[in-house]
PDB file of N, CA and C in Angstrom:
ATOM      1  N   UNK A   1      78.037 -15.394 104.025  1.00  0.00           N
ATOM      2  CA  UNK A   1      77.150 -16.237 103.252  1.00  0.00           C
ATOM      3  C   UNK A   1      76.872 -15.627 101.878  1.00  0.00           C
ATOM      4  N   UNK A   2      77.016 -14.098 101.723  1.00  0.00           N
ATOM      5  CA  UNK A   2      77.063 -13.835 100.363  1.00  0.00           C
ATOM      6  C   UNK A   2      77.624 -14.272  99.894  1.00  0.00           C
ATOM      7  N   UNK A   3      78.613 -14.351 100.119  1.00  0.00           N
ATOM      8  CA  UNK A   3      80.115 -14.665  98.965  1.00  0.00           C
ATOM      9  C   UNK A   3      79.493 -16.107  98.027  1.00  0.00           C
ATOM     10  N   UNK A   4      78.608 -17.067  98.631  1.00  0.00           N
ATOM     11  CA  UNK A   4      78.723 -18.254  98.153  1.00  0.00           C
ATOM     12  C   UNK A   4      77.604 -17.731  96.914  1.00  0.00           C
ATOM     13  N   UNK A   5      77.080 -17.118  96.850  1.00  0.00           N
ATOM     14  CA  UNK A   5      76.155 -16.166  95.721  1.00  0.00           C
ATOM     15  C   UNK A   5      76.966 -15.235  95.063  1.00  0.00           C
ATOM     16  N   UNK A   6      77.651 -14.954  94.861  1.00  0.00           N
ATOM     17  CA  UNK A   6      78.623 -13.848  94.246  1.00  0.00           C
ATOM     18  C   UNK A   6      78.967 -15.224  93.592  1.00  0.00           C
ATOM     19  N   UNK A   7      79.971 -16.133  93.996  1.00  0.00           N
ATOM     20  CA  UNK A   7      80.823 -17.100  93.408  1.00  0.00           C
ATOM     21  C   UNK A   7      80.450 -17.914  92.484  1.00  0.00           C
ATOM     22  N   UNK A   8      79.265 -18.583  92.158  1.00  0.00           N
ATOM     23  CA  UNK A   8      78.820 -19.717  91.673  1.00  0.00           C
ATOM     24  C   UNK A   8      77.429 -19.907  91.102  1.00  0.00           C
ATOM     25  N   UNK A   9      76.724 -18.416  90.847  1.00  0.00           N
ATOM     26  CA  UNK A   9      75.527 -18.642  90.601  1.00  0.00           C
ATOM     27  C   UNK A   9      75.234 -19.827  89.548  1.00  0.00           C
ATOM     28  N   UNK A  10      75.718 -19.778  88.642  1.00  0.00           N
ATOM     29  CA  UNK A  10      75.076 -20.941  87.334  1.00  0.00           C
ATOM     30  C   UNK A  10      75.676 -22.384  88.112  1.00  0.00           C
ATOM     31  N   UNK A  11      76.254 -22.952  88.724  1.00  0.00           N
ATOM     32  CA  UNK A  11      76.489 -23.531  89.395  1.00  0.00           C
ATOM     33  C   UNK A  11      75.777 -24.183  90.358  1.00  0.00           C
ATOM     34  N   UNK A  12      75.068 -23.195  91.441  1.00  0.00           N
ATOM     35  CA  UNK A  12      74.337 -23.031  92.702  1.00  0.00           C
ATOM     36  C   UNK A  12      72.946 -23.394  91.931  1.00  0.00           C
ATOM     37  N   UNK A  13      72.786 -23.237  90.718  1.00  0.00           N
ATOM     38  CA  UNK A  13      71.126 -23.664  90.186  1.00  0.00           C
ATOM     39  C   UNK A  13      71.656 -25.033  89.569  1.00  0.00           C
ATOM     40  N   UNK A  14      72.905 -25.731  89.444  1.00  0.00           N
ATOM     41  CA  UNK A  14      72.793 -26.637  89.017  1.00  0.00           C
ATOM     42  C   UNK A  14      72.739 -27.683  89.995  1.00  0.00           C
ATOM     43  N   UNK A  15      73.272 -27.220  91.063  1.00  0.00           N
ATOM     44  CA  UNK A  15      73.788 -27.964  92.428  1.00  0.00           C
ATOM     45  C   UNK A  15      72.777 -28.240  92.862  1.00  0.00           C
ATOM     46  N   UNK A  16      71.663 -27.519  93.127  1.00  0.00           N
ATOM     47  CA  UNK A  16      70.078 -26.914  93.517  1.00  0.00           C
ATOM     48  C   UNK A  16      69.197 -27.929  93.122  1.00  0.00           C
ATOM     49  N   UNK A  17      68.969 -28.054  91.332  1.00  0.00           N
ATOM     50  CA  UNK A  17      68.457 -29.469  90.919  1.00  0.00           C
ATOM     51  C   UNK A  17      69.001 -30.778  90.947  1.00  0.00           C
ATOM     52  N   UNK A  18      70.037 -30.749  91.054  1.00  0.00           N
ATOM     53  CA  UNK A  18      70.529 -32.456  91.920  1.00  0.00           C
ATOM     54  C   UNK A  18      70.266 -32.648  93.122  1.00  0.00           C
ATOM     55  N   UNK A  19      70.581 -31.449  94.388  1.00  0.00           N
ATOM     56  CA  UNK A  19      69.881 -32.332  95.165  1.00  0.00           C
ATOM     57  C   UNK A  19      68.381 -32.224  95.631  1.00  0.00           C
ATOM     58  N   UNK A  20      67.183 -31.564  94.665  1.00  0.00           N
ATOM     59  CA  UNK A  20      66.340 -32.044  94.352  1.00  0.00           C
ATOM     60  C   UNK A  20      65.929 -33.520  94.391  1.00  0.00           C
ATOM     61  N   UNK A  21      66.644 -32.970  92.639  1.00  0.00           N
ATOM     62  CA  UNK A  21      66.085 -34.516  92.188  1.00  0.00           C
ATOM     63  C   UNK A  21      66.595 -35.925  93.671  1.00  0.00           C
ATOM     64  N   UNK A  22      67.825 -35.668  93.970  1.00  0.00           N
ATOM     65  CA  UNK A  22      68.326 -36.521  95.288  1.00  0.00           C
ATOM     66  C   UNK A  22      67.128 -36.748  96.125  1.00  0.00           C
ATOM     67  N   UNK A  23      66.463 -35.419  96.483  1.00  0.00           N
ATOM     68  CA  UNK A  23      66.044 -35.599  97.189  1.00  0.00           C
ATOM     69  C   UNK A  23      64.504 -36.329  97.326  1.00  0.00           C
ATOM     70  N   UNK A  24      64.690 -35.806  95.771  1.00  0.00           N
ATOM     71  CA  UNK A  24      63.015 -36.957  95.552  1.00  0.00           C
ATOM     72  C   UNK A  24      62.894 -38.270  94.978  1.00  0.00           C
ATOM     73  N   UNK A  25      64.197 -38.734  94.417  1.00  0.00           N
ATOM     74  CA  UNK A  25      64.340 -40.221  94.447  1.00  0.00           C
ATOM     75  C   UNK A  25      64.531 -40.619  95.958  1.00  0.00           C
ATOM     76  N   UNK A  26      65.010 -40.123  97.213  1.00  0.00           N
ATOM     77  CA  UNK A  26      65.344 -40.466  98.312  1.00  0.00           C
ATOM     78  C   UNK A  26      63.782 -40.978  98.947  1.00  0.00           C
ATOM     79  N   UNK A  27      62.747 -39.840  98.575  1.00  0.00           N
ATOM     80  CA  UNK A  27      61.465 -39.965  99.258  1.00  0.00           C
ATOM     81  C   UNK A  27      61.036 -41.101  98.811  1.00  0.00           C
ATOM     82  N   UNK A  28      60.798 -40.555  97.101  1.00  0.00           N
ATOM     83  CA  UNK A  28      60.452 -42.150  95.957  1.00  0.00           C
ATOM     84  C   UNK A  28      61.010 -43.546  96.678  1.00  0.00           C
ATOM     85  N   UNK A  29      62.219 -43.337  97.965  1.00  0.00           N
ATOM     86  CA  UNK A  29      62.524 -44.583  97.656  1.00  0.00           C
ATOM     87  C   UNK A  29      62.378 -44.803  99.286  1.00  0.00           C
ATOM     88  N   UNK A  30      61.875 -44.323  99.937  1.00  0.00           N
ATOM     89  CA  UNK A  30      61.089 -45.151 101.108  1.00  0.00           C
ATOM     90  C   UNK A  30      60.066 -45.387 101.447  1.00  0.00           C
ATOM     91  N   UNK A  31      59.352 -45.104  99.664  1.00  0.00           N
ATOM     92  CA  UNK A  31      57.719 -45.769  99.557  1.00  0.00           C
ATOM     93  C   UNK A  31      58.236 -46.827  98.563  1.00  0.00           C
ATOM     94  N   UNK A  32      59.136 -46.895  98.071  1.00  0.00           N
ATOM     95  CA  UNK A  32      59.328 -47.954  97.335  1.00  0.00           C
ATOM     96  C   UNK A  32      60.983 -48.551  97.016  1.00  0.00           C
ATOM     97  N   UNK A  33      61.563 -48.971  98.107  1.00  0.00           N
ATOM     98  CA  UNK A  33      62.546 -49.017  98.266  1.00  0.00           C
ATOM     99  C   UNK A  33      63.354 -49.499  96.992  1.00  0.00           C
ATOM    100  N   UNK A  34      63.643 -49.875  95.960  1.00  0.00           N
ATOM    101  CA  UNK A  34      64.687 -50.370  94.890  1.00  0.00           C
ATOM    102  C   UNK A  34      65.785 -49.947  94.567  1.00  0.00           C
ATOM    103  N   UNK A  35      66.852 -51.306  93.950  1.00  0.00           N
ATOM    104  CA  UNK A  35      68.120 -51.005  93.961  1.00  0.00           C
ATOM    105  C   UNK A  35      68.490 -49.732  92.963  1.00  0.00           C
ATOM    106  N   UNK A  36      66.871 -49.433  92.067  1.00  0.00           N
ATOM    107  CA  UNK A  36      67.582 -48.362  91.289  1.00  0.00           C
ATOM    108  C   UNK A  36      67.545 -46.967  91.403  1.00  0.00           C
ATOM    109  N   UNK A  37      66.733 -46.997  92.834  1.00  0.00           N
ATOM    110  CA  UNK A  37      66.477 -45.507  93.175  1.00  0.00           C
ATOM    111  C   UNK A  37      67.608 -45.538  93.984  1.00  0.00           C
ATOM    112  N   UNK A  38      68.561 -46.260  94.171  1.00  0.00           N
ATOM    113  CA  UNK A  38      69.803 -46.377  95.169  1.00  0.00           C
ATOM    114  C   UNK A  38      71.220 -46.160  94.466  1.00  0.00           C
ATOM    115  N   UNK A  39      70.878 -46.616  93.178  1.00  0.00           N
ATOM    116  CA  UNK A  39      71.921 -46.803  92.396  1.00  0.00           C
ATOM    117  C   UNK A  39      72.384 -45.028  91.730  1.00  0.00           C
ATOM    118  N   UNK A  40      70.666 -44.343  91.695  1.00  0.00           N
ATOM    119  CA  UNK A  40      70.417 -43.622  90.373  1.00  0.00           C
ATOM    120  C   UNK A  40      71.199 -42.373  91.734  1.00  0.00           C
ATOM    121  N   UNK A  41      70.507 -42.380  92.998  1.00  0.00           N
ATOM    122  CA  UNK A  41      71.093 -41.490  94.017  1.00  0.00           C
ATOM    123  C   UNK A  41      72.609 -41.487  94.205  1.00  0.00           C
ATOM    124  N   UNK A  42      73.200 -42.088  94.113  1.00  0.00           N
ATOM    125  CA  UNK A  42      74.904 -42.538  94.255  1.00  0.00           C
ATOM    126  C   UNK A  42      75.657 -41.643  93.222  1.00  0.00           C
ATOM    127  N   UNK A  43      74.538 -42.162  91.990  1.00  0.00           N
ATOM    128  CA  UNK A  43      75.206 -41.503  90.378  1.00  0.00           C
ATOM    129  C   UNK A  43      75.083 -39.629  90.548  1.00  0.00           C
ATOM    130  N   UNK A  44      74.392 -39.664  90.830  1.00  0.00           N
ATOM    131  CA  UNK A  44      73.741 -37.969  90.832  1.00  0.00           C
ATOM    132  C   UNK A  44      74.752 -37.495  91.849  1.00  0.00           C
ATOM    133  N   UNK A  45      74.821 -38.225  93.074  1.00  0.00           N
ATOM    134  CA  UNK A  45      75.853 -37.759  94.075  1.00  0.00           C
ATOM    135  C   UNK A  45      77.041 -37.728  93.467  1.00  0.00           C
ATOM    136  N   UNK A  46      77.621 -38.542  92.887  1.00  0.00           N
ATOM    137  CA  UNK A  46      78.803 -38.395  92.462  1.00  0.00           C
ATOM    138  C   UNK A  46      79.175 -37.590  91.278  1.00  0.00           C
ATOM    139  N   UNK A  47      78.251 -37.040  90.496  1.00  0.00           N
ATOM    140  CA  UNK A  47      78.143 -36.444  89.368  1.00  0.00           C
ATOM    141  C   UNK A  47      78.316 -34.947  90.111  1.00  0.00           C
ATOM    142  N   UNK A  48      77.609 -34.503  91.511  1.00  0.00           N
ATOM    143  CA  UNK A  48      77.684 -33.283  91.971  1.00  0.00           C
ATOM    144  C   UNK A  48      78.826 -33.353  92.704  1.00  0.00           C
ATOM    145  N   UNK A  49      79.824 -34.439  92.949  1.00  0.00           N
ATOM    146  CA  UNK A  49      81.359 -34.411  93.739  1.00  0.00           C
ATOM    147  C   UNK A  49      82.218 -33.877  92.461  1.00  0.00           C
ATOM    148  N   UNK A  50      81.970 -34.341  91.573  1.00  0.00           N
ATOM    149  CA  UNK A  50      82.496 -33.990  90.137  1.00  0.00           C
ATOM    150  C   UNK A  50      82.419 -32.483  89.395  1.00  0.00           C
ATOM    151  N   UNK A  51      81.147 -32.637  89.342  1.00  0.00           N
ATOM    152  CA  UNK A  51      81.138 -30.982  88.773  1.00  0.00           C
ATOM    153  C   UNK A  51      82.239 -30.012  89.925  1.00  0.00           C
ATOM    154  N   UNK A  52      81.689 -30.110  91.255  1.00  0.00           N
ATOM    155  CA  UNK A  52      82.192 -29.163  91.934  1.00  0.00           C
ATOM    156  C   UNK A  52      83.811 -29.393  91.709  1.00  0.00           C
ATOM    157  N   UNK A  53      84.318 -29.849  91.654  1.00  0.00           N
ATOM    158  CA  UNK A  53      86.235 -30.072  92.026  1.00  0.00           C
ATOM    159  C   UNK A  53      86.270 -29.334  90.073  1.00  0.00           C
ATOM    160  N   UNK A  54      85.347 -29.985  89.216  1.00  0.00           N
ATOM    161  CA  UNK A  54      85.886 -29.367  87.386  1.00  0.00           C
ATOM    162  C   UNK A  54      85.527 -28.067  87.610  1.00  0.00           C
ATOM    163  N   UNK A  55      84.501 -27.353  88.553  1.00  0.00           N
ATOM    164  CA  UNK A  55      84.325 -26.142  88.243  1.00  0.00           C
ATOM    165  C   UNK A  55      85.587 -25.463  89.166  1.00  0.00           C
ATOM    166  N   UNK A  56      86.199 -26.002  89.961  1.00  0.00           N
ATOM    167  CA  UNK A  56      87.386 -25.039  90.988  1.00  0.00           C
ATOM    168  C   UNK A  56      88.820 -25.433  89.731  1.00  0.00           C
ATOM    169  N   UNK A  57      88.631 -26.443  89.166  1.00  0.00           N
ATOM    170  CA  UNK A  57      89.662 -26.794  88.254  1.00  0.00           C
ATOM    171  C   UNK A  57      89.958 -25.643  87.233  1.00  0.00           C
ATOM    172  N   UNK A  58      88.535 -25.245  87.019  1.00  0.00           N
ATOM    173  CA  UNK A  58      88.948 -24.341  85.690  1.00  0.00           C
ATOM    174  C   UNK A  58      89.194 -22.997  86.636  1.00  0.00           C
ATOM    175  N   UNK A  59      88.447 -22.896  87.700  1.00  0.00           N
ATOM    176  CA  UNK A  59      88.428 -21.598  87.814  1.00  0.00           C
ATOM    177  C   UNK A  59      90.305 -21.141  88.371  1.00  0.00           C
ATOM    178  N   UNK A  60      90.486 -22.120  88.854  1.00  0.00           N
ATOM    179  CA  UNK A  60      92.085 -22.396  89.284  1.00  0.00           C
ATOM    180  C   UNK A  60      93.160 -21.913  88.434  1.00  0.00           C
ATOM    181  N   UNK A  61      92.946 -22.561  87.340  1.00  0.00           N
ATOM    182  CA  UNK A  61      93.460 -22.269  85.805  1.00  0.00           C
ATOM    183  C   UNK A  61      93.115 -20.630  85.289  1.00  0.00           C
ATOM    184  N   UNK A  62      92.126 -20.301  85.350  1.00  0.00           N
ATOM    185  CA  UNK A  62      91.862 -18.555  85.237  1.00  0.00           C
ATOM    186  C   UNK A  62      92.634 -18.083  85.992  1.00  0.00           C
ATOM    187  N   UNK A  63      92.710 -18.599  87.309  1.00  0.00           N
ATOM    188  CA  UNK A  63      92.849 -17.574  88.463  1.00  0.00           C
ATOM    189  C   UNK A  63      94.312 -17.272  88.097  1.00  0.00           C
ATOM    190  N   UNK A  64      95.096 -18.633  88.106  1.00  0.00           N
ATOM    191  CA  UNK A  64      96.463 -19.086  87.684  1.00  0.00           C
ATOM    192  C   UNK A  64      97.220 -17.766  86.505  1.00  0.00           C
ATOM    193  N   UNK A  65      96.445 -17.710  85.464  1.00  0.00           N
ATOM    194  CA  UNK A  65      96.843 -17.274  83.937  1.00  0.00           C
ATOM    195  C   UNK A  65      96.597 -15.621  84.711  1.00  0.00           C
ATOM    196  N   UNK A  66      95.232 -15.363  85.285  1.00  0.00           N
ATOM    197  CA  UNK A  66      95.664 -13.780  85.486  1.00  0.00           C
ATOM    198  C   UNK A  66      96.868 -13.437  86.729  1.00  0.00           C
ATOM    199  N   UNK A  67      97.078 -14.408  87.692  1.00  0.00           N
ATOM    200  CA  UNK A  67      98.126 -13.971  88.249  1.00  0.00           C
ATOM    201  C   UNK A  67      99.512 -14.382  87.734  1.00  0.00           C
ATOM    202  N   UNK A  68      99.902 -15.043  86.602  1.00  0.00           N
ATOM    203  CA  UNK A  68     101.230 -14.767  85.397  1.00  0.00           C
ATOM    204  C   UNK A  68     101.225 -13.284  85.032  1.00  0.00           C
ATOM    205  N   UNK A  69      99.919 -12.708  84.441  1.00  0.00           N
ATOM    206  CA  UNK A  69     100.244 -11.846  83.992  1.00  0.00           C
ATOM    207  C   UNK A  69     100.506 -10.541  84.573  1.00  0.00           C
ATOM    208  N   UNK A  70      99.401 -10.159  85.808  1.00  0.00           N
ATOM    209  CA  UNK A  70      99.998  -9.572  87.100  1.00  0.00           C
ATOM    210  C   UNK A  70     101.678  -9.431  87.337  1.00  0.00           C
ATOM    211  N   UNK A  71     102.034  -8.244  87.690  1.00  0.00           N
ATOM    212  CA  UNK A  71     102.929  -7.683  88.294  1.00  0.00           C
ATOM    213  C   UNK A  71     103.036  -7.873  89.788  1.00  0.00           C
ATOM    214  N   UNK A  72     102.281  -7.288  90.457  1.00  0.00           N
ATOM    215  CA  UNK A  72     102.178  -7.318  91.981  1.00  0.00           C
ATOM    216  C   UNK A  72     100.828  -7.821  92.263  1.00  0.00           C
ATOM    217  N   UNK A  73     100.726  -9.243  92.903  1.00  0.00           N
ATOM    218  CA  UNK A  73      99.095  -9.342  93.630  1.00  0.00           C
ATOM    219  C   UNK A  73      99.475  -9.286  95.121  1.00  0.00           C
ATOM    220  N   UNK A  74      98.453  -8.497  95.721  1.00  0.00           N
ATOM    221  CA  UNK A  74      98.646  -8.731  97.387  1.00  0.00           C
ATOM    222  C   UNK A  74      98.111 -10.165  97.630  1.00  0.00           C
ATOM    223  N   UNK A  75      98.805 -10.682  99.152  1.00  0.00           N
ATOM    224  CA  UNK A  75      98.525 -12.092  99.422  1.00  0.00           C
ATOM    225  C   UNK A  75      96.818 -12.085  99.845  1.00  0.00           C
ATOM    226  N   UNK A  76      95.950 -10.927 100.143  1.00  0.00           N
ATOM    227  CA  UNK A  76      94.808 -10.983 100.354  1.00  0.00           C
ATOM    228  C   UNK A  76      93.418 -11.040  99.192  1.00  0.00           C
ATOM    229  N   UNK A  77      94.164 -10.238  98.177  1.00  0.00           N
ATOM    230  CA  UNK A  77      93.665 -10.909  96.943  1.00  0.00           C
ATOM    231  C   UNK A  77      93.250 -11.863  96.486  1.00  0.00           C
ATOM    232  N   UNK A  78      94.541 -12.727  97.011  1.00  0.00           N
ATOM    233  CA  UNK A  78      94.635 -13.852  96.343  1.00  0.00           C
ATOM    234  C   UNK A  78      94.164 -15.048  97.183  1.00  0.00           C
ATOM    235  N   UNK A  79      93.749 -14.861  98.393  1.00  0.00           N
ATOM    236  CA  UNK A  79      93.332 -15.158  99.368  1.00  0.00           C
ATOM    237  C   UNK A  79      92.179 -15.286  99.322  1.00  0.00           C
ATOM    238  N   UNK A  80      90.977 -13.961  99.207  1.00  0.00           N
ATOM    239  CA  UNK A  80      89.686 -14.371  98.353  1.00  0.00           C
ATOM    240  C   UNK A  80      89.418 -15.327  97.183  1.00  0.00           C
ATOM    241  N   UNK A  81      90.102 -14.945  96.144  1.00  0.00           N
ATOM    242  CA  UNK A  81      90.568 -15.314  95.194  1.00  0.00           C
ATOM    243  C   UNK A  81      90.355 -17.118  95.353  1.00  0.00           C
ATOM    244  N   UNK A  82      91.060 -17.638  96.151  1.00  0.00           N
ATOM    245  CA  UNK A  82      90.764 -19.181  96.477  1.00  0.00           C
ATOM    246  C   UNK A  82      89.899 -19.407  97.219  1.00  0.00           C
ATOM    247  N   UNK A  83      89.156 -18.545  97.710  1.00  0.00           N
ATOM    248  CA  UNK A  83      88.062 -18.652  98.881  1.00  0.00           C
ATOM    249  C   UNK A  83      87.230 -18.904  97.755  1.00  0.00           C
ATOM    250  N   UNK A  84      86.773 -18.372  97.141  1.00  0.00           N
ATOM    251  CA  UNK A  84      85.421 -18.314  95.674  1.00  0.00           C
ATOM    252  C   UNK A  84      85.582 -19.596  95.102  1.00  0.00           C
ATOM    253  N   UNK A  85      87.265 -20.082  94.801  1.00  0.00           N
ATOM    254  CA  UNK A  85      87.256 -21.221  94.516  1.00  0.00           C
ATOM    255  C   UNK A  85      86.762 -22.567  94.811  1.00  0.00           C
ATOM    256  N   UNK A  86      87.003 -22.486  96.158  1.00  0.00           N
ATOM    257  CA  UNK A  86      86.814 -23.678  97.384  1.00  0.00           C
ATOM    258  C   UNK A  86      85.267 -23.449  97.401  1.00  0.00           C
ATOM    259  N   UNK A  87      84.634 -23.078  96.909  1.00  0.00           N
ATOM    260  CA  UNK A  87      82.960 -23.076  97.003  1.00  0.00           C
ATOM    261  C   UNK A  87      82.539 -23.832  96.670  1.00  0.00           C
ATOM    262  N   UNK A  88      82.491 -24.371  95.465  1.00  0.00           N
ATOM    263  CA  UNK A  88      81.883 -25.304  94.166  1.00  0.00           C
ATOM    264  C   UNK A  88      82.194 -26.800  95.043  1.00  0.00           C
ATOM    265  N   UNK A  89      83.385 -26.536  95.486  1.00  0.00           N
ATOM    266  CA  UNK A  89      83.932 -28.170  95.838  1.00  0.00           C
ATOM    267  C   UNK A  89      83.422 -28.850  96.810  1.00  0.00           C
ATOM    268  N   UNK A  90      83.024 -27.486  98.023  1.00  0.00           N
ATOM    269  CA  UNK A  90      82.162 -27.597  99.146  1.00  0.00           C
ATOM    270  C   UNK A  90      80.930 -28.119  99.314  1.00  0.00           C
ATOM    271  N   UNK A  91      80.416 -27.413  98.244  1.00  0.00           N
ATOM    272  CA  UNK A  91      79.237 -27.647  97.961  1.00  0.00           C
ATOM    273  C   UNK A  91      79.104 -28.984  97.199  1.00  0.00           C
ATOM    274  N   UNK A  92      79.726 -29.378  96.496  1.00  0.00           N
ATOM    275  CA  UNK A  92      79.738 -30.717  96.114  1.00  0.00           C
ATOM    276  C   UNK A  92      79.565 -31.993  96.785  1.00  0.00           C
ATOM    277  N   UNK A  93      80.666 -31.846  97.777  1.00  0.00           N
ATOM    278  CA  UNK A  93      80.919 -32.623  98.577  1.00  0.00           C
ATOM    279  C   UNK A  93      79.818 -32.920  99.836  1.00  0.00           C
ATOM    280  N   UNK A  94      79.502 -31.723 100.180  1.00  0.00           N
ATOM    281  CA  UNK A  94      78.092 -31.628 100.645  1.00  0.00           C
ATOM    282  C   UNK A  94      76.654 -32.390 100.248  1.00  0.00           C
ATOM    283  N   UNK A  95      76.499 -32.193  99.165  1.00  0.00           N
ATOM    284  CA  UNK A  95      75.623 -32.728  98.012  1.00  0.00           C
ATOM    285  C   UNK A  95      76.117 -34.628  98.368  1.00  0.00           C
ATOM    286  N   UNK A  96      77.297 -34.935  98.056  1.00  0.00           N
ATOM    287  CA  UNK A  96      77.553 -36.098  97.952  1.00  0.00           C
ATOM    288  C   UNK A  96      77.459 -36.477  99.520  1.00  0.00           C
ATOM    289  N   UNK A  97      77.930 -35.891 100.715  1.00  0.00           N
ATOM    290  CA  UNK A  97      77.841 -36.568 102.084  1.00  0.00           C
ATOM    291  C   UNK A  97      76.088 -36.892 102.012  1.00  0.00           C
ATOM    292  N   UNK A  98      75.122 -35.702 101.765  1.00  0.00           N
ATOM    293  CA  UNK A  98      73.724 -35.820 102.054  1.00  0.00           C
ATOM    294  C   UNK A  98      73.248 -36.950 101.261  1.00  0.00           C
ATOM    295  N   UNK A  99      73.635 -37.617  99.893  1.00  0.00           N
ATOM    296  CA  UNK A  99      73.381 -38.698  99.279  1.00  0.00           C
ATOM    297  C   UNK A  99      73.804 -39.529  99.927  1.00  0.00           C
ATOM    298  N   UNK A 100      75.124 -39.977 100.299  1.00  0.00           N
ATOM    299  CA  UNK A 100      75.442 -40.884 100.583  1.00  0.00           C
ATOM    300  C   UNK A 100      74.757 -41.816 101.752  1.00  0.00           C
ATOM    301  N   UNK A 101      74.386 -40.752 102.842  1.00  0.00           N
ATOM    302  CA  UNK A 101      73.612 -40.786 103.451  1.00  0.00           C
ATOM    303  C   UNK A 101      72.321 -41.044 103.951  1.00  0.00           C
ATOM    304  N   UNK A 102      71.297 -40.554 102.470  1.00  0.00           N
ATOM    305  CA  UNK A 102      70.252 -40.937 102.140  1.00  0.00           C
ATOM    306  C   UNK A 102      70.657 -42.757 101.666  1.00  0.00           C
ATOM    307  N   UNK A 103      71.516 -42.934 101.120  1.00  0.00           N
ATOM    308  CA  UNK A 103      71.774 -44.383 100.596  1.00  0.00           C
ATOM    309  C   UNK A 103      72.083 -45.465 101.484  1.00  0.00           C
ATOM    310  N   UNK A 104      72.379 -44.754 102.673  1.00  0.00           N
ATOM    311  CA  UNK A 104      72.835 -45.757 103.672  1.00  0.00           C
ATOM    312  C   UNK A 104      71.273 -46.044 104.024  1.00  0.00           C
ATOM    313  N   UNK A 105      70.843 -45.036 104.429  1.00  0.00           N
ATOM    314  CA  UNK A 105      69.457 -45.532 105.127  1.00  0.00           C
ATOM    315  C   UNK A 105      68.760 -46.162 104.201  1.00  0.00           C
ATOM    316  N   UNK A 106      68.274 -45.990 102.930  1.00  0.00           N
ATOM    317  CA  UNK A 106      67.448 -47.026 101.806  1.00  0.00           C
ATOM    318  C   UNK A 106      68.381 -48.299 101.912  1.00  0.00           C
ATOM    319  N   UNK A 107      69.667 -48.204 101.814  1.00  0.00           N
ATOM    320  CA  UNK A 107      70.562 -49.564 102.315  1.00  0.00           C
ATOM    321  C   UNK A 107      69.561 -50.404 103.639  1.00  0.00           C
ATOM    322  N   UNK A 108      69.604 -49.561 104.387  1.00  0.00           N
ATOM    323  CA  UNK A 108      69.702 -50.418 105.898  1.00  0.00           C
ATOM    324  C   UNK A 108      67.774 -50.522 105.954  1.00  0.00           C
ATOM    325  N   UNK A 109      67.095 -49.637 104.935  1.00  0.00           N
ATOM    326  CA  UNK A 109      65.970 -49.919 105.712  1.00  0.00           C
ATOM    327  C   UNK A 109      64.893 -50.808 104.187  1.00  0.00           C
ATOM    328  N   UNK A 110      66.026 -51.491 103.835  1.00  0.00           N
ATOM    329  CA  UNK A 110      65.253 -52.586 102.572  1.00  0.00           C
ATOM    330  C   UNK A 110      64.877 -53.787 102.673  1.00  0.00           C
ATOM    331  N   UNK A 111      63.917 -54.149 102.095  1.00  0.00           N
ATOM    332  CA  UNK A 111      63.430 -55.389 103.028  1.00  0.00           C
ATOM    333  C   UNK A 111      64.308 -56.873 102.381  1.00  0.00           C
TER     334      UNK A 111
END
């Protein structure tokens, strides 16, 4: 569970206030159910499916350029190496299942 703190801090505080905020338009919206606290949750979800895959994108691309220039990487290296990667995306996707989720239920429980 360290590792996901080693990997992504500026990230992990951005991830952190979306699903916040998710989570308090979600509340906001089963005292007051509207299509735009439904709409605005979807956007935010999908905005945190997004960041996470651009932040493994670039980091992919780093990872990529220092192993060109490398001589010898061991396969365990490089093995971490994509583990740190696959974080951001996880977590994204995460972020977006827990919205989506929240949206089904403001879906199903609107009058």
């Amino acid at each position: 569970m360290n590792f996901i703190l080693e990997a992504a801090p500026m990230y992990l505080i951005t991830f952190s206030i979306l699903l916040i905020i998710i989570i308090f338009l979600f509340i906001k919206g089963l005292k007051d159910n509207t299509e735009k606290n439904i709409k605005l949750i979807k956007e935010i979800s999908l905005l945190a499916f997004i960041l996470g895959f651009f932040r493994s994108t670039i980091e992919l691309v780093w990872t990529l350029d220092d192993v060109s220039v490398a001589k010898t990487i061991p396969p365990q290296v490089l093995a971490v190496g994509f583990k740190y990667i696959m974080i951001t995306p996880i977590i994204g996707m995460l972020i977006f299942l827990i919205a989506r989720l929240f949206t089904i239920i403001l879906t199903w429980t609107k009058k």
